[in-house]
Protein backbone atom coordinates (compact mmCIF):
# COMPACT_ATOMS: atom_id res chain seq x y z
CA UNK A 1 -75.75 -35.12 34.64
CA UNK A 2 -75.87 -35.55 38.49
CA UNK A 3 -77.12 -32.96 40.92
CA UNK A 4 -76.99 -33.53 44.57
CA UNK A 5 -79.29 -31.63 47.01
CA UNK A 6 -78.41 -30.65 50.24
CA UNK A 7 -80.90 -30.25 52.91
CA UNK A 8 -79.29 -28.60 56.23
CA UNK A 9 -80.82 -27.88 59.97
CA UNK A 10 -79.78 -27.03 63.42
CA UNK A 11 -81.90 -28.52 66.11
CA UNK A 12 -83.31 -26.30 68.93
CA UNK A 13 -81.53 -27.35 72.52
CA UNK A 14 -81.90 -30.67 73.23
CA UNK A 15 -83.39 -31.75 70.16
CA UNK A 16 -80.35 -33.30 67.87
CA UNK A 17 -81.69 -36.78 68.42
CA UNK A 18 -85.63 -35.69 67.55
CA UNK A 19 -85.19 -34.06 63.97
CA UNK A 20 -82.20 -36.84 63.23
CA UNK A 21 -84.81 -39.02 63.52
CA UNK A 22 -87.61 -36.77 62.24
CA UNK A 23 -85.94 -36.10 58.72
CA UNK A 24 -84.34 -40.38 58.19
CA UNK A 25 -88.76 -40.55 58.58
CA UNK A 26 -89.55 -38.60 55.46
CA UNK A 27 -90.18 -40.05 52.36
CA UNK A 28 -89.73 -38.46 48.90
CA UNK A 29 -91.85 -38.17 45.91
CA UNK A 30 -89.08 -39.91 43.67
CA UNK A 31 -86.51 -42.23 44.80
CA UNK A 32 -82.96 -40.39 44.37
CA UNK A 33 -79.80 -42.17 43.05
CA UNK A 34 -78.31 -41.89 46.62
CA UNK A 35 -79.37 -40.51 50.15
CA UNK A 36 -77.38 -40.04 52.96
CA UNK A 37 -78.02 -38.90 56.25
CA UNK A 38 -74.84 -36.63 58.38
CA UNK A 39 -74.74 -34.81 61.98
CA UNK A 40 -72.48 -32.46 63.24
CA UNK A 41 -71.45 -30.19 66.49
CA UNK A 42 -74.28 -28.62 67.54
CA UNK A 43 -77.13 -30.43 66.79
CA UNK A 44 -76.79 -29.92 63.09
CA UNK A 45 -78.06 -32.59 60.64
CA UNK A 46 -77.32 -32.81 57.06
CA UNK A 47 -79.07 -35.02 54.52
CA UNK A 48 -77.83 -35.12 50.57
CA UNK A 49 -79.53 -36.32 47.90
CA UNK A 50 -78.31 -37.38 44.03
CA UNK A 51 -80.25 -37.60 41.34
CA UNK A 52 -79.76 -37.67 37.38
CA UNK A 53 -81.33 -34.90 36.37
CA UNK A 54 -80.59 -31.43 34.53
CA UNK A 55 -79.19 -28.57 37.22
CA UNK A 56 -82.59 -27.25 36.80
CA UNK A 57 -85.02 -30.19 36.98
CA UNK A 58 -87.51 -29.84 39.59
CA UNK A 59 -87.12 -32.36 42.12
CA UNK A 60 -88.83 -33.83 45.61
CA UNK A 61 -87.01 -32.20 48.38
CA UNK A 62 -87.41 -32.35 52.09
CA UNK A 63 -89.52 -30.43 54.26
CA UNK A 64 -89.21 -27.61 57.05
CA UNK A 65 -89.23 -29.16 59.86
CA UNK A 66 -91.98 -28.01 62.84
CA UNK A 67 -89.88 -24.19 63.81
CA UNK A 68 -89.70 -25.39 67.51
CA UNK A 69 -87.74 -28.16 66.61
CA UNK A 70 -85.04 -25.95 64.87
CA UNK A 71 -83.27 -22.35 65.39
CA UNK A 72 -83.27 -20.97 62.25
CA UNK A 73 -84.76 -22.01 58.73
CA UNK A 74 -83.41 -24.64 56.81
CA UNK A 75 -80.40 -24.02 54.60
CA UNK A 76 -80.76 -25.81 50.97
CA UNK A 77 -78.05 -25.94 48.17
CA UNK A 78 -77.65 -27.20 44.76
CA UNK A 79 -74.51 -28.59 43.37
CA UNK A 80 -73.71 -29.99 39.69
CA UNK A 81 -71.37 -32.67 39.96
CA UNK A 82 -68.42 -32.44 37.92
CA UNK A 83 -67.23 -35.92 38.32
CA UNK A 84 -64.65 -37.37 41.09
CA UNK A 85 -61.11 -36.18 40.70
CA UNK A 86 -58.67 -39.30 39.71
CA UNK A 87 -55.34 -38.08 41.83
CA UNK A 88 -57.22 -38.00 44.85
């Protein structure tokens, strides 16, 4: 099975470029299938993770960033993949 973790922050005024950069620095425990690193409107970063592992499994995720450096707590999700559609 495949699970991808999703890791999602908005960056306090002005600092979109500082936690882009601060989360593509942090290393995790285990070395996931696939990482990849998005940004958005607003200073908003997004980084998802795959791994093959049960929905369950405990597995390395990223940290909270510093609270100055963001305006609200992270937002974190987990997703079972169900495989990619063929039609589309």
């Amino acid at each position: 099975m495949t699970v991808a973790l999703m890791w999602e922050a908005r960056a306090a005024e002005g600092r979109g470029a500082e936690l882009l950069a601060w989360v593509r620095e942090q290393p995790l425990a285990r070395k996931p299938l696939r990482r990849e690193t998005f940004r958005a409107g607003q200073d908003r970063v997004l980084v998802v993770t795959w791994w093959d592992a049960s929905y369950d499994a405990e597995l390395p995720e990223l940290p909270e960033p510093d609270a100055e450096s963001v305006t609200r707590p992270v937002h974190r999700w987990r997703f079972e993949s169900l495989g990619e559609d063929a039609d589309h």
